[in-house]
N, C-alpha and C. Protein backbone atom coordinates (compact mmCIF):
# COMPACT_ATOMS: atom_id res chain seq x y z
N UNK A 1 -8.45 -32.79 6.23
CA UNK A 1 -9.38 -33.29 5.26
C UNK A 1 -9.96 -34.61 5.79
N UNK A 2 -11.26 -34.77 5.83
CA UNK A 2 -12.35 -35.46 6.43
C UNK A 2 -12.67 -36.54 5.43
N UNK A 3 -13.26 -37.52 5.05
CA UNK A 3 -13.94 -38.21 4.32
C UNK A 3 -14.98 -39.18 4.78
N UNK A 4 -15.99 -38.93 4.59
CA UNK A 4 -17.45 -39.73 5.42
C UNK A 4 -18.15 -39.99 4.39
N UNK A 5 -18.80 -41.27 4.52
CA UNK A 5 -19.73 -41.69 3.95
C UNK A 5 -21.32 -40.95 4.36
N UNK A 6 -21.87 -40.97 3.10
CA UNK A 6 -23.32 -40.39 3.07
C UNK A 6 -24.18 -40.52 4.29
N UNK A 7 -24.31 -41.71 4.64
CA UNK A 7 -25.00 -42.21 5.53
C UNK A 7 -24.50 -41.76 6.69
N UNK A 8 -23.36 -41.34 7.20
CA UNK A 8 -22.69 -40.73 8.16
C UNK A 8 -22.69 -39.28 8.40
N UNK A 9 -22.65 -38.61 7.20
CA UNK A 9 -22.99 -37.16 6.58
C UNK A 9 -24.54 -36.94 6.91
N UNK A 10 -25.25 -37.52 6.79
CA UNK A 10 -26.93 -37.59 7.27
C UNK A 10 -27.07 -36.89 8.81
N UNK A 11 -26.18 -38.20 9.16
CA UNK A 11 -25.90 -37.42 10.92
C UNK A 11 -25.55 -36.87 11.43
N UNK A 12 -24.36 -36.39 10.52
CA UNK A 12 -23.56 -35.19 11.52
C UNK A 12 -23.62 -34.26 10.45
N UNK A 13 -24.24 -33.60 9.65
CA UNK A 13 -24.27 -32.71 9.13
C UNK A 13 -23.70 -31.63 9.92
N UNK A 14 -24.14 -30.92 10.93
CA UNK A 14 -24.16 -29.82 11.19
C UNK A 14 -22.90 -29.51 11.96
N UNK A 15 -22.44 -30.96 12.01
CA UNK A 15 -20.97 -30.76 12.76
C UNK A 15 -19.70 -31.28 11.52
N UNK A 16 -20.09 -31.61 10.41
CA UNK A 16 -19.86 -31.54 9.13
C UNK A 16 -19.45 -30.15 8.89
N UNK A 17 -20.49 -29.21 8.05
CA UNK A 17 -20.86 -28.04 7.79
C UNK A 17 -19.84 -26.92 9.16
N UNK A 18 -19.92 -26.98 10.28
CA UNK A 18 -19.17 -26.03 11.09
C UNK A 18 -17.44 -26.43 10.69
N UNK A 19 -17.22 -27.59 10.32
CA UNK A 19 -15.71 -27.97 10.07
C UNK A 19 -15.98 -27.80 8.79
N UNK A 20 -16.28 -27.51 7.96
CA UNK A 20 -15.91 -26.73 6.53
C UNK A 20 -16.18 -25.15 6.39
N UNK A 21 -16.82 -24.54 7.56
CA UNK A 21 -17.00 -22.69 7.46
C UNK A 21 -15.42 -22.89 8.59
N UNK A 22 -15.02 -23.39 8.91
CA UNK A 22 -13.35 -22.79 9.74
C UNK A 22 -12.74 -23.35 8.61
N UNK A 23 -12.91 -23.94 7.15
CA UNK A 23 -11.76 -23.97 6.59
C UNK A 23 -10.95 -25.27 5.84
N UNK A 24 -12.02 -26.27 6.69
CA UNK A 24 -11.42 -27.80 6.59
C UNK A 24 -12.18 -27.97 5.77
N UNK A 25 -11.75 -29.37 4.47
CA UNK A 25 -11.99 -29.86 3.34
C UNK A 25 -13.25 -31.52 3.85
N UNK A 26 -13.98 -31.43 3.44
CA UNK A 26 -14.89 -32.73 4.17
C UNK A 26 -15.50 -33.15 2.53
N UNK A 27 -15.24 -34.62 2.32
CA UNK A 27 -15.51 -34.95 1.07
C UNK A 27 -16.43 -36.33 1.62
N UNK A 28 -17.49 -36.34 0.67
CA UNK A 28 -18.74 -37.26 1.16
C UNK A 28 -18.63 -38.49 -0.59
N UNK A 29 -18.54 -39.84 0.57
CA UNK A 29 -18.31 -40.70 -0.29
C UNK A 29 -19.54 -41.80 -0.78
N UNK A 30 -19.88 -42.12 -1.41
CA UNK A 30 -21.12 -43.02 -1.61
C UNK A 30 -20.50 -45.04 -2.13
N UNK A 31 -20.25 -45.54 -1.38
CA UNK A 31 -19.87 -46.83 -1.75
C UNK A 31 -18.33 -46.29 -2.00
N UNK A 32 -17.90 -45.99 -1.42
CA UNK A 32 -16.29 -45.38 -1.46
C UNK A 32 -15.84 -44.84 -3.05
N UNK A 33 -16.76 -44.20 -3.22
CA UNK A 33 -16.15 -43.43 -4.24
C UNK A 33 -16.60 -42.08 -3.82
N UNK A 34 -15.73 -40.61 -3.92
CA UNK A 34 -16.20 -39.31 -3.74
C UNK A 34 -17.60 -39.01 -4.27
N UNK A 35 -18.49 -38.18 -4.05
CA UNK A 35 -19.30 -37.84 -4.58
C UNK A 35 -19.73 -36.27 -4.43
N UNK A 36 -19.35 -35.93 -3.30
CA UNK A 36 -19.37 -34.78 -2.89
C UNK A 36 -18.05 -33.84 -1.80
N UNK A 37 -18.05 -32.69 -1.66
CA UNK A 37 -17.12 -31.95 -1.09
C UNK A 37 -17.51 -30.79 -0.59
N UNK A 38 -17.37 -30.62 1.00
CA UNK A 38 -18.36 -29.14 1.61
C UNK A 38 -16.76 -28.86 1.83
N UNK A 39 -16.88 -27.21 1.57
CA UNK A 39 -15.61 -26.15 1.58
C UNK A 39 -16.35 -25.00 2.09
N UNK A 40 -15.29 -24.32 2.43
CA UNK A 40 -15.84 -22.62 3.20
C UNK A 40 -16.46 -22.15 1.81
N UNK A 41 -17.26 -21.83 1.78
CA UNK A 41 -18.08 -20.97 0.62
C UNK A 41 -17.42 -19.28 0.61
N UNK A 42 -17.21 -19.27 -0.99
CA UNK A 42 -16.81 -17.79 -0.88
C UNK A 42 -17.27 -16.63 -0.96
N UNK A 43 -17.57 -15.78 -0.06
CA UNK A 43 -18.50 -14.09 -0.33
C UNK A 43 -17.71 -13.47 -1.83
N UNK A 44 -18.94 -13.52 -2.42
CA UNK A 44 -18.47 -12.39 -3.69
C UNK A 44 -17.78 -11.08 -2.77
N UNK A 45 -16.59 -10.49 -3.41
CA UNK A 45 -15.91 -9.23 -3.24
C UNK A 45 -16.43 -8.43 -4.73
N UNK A 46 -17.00 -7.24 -3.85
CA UNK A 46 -17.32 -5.70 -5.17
C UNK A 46 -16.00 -5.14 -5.15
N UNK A 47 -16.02 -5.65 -6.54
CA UNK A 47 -14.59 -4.44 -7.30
C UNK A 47 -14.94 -3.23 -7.42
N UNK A 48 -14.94 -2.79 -6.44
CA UNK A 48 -14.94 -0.74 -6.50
C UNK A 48 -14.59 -0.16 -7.78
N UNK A 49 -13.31 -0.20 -8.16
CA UNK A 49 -12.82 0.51 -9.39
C UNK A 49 -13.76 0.26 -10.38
N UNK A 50 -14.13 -1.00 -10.55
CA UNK A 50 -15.08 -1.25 -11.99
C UNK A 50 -16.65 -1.24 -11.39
N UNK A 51 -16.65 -0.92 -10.85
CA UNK A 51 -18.09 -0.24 -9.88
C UNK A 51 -18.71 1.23 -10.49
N UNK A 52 -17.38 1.63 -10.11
CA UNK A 52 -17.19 2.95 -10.15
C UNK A 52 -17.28 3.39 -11.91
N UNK A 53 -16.56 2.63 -12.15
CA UNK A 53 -16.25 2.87 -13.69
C UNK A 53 -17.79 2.15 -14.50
N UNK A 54 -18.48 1.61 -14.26
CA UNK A 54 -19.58 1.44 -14.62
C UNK A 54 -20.63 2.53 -14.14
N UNK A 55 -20.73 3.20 -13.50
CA UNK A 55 -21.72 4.06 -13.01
C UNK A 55 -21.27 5.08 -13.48
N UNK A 56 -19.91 5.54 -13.29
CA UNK A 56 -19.65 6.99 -13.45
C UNK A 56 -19.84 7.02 -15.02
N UNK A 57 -19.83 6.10 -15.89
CA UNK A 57 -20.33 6.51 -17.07
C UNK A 57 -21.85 6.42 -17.57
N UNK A 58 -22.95 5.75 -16.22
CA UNK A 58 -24.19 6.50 -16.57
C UNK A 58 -24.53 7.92 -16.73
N UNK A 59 -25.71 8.18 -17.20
CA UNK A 59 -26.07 9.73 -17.19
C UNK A 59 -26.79 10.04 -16.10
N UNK A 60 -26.17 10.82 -15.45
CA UNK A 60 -26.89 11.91 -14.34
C UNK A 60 -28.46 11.54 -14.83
N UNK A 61 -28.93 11.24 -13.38
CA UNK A 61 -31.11 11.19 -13.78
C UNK A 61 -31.04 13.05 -13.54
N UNK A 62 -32.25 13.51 -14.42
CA UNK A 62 -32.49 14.73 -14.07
C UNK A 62 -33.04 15.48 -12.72
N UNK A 63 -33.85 14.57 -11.84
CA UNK A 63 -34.95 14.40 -11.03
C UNK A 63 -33.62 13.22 -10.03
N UNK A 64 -34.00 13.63 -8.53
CA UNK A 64 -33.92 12.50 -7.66
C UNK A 64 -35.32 11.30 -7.31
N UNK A 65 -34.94 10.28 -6.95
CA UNK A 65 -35.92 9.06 -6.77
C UNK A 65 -37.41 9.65 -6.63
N UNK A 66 -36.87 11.04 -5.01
CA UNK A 66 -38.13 11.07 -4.60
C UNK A 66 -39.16 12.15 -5.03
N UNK A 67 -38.56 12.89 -5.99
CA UNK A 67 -39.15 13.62 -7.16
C UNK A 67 -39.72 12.60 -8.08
N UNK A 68 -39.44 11.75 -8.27
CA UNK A 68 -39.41 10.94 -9.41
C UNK A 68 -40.60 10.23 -8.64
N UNK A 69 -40.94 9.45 -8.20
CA UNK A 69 -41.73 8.78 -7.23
C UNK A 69 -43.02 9.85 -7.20
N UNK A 70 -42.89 10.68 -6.39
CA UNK A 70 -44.21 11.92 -6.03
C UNK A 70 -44.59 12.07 -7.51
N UNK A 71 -43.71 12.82 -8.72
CA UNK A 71 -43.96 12.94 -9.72
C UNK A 71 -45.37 12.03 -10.16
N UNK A 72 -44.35 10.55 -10.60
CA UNK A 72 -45.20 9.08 -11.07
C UNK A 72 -46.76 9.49 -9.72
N UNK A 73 -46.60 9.56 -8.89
CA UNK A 73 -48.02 9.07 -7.70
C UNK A 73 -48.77 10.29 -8.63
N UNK A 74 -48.82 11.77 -8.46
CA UNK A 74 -49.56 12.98 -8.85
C UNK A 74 -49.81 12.39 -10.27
N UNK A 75 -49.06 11.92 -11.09
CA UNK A 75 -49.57 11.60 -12.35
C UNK A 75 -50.33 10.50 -12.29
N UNK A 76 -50.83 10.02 -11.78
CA UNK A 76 -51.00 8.85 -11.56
C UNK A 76 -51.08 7.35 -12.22
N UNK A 77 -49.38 7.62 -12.17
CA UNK A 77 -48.73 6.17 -12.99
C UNK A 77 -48.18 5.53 -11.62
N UNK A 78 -48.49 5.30 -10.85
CA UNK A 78 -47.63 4.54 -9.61
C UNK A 78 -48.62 3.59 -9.45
């Protein structure tokens, strides 16, 4: 865990930012008090099961997209 002042953070951002995506804690201070904190950012994870369980209780479309699509163009609502 890192702690830099703003004005220091200005400059090394980008070597800031690479030591918080491996993991390390870097907290940005303004007149020595915290103000800020760069951390590995987290990727949303898709819960499959409730994925699943949300869709599988839509209703079947009657028509696929590209029926559906040609349909809308020939009618000409597209």
């Amino acid at each position: 865990m890192e702690t830099v002042t703003i004005a220091n953070a200005k400059t090394r951002l980008s070597e800031l930012v690479e030591r918080a995506a491996a993991g390390e804690t870097v907290f940005i201070t303004r007149r020595g008090r915290p103000v800020a904190r760069l951390v590995l950012a987290e990727t949303p994870r898709i819960d499959v099961p409730a994925l699943r369980a949300v869709t599988g209780a839509m209703p079947r479309q009657s028509e696929s997209a590209g029926e559906f699509v040609r349909r809308m163009r020939d009618e000409g609502r597209y």
